[in-house]
C-alpha atoms as a PDB file:
ATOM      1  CA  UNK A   1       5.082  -1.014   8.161  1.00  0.00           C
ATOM      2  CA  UNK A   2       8.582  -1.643   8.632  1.00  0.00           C
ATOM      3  CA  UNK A   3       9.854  -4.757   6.850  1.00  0.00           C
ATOM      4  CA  UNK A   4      12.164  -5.916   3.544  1.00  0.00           C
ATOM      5  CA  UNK A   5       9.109  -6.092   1.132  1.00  0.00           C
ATOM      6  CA  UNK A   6       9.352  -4.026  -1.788  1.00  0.00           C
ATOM      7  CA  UNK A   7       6.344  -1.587  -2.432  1.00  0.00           C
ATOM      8  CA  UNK A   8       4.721  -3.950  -4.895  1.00  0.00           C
ATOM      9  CA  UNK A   9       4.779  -6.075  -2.436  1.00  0.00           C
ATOM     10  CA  UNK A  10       3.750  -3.582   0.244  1.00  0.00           C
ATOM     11  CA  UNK A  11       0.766  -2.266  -1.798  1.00  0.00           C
ATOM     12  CA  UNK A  12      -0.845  -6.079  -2.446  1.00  0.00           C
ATOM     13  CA  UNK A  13      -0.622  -6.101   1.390  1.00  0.00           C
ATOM     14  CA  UNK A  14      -2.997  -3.382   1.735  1.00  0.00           C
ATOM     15  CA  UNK A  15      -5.127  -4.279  -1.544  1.00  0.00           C
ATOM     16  CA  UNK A  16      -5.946  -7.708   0.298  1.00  0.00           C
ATOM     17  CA  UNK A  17      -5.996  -5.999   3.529  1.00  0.00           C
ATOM     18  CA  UNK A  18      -8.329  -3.536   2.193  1.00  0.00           C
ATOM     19  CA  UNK A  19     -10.700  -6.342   0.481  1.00  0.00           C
ATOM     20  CA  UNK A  20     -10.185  -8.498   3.825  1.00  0.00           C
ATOM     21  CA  UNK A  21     -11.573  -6.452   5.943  1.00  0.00           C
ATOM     22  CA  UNK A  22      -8.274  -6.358   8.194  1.00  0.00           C
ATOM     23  CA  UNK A  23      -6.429  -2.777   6.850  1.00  0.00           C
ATOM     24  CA  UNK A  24      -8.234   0.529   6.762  1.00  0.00           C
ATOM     25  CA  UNK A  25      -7.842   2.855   4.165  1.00  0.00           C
ATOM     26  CA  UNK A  26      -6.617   5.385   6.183  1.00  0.00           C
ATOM     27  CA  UNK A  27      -3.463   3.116   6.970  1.00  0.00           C
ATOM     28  CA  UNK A  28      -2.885   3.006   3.421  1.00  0.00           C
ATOM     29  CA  UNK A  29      -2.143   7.183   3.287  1.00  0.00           C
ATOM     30  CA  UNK A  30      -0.079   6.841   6.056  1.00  0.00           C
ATOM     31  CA  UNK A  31       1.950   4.822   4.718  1.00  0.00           C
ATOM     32  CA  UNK A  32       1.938   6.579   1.573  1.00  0.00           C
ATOM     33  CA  UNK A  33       2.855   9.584   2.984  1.00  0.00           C
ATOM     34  CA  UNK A  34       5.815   7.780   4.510  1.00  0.00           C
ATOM     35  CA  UNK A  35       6.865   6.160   1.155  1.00  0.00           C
ATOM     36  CA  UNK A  36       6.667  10.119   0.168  1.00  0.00           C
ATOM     37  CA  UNK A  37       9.247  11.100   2.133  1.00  0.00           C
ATOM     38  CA  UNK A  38      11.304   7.703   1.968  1.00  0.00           C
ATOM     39  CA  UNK A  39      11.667   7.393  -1.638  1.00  0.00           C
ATOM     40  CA  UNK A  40      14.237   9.571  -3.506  1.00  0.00           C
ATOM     41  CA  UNK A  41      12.063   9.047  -6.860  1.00  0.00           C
ATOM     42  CA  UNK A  42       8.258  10.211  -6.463  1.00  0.00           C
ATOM     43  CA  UNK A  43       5.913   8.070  -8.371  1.00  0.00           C
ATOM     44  CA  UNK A  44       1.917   9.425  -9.325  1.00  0.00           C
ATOM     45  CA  UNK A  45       0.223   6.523  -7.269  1.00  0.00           C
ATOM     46  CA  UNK A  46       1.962   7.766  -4.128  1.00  0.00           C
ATOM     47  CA  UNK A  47       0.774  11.164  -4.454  1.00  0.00           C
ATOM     48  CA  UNK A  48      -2.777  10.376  -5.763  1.00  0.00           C
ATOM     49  CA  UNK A  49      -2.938   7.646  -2.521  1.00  0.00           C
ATOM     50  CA  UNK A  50      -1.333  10.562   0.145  1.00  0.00           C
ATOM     51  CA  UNK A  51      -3.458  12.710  -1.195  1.00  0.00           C
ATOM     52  CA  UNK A  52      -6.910  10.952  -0.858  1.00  0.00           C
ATOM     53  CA  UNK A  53      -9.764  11.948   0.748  1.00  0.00           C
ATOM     54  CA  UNK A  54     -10.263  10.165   4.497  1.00  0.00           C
ATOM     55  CA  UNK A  55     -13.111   8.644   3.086  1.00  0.00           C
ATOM     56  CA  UNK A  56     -12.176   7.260   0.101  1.00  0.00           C
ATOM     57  CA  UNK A  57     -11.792   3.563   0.240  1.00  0.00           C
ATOM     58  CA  UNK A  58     -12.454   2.418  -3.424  1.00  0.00           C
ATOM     59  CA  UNK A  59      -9.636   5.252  -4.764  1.00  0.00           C
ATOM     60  CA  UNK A  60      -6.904   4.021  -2.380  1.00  0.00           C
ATOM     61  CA  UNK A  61      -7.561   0.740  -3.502  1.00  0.00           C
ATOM     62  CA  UNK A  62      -7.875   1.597  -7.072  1.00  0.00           C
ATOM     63  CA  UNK A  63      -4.614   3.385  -6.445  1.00  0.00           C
ATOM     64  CA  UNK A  64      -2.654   0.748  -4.801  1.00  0.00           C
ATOM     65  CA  UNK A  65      -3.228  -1.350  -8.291  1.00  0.00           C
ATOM     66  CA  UNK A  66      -0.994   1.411 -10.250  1.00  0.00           C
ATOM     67  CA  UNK A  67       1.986   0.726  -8.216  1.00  0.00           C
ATOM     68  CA  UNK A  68       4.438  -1.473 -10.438  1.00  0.00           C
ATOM     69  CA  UNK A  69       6.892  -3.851  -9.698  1.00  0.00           C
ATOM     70  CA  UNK A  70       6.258  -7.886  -8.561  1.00  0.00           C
ATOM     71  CA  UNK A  71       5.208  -9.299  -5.956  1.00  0.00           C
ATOM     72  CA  UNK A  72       6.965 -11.257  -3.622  1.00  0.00           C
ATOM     73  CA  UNK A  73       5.144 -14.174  -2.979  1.00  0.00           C
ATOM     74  CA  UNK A  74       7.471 -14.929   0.122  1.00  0.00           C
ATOM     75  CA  UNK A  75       7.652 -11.710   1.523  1.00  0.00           C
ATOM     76  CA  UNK A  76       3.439 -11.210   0.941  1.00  0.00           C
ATOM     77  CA  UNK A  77       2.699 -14.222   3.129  1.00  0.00           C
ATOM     78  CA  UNK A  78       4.903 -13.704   5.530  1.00  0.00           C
ATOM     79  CA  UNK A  79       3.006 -10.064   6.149  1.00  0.00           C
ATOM     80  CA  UNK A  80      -0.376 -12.091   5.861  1.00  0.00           C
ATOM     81  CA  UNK A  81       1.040 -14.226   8.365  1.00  0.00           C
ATOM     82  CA  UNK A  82      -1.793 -14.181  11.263  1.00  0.00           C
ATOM     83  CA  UNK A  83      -4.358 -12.010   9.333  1.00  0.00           C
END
């Protein structure tokens, strides 16, 4: 996902993606393993998320809740924009 939102932003993306029906889980540990080797800081949730199983939909999402920041309501809808 290339685009300005920050990863708070980012991850409530995928957590209504996820919920929506429109993002698969696996998306979500690819681009956690990109954030991985992105980010000069490592944070837990981006090693617990890379790190899930392929089938496990309910921890990436429970995941994706730890990530901290806010959300950028301008940035969010322009990424739900069409979903």
């Amino acid at each position: 996902m290339s685009n300005p939102a920050n990863l708070r932003t980012q991850a409530e993306y995928f957590i209504k993606g996820l919920t929506g029906g429109f993002v698969d889980h696996q998306e979500v540990i690819a681009w956690a393993d990109e954030v991985l080797v992105a980010e000069a800081n490592t944070e837990d949730w981006m090693i617990d998320i890379s790190t899930s199983a392929e089938d496990d939909r309910m921890g990436v999402l429970h995941h994706l809740h730890s990530v901290k920041g806010d959300i950028d309501e301008a940035a969010l809808a322009a990424l739900l924009e069409g979903k």
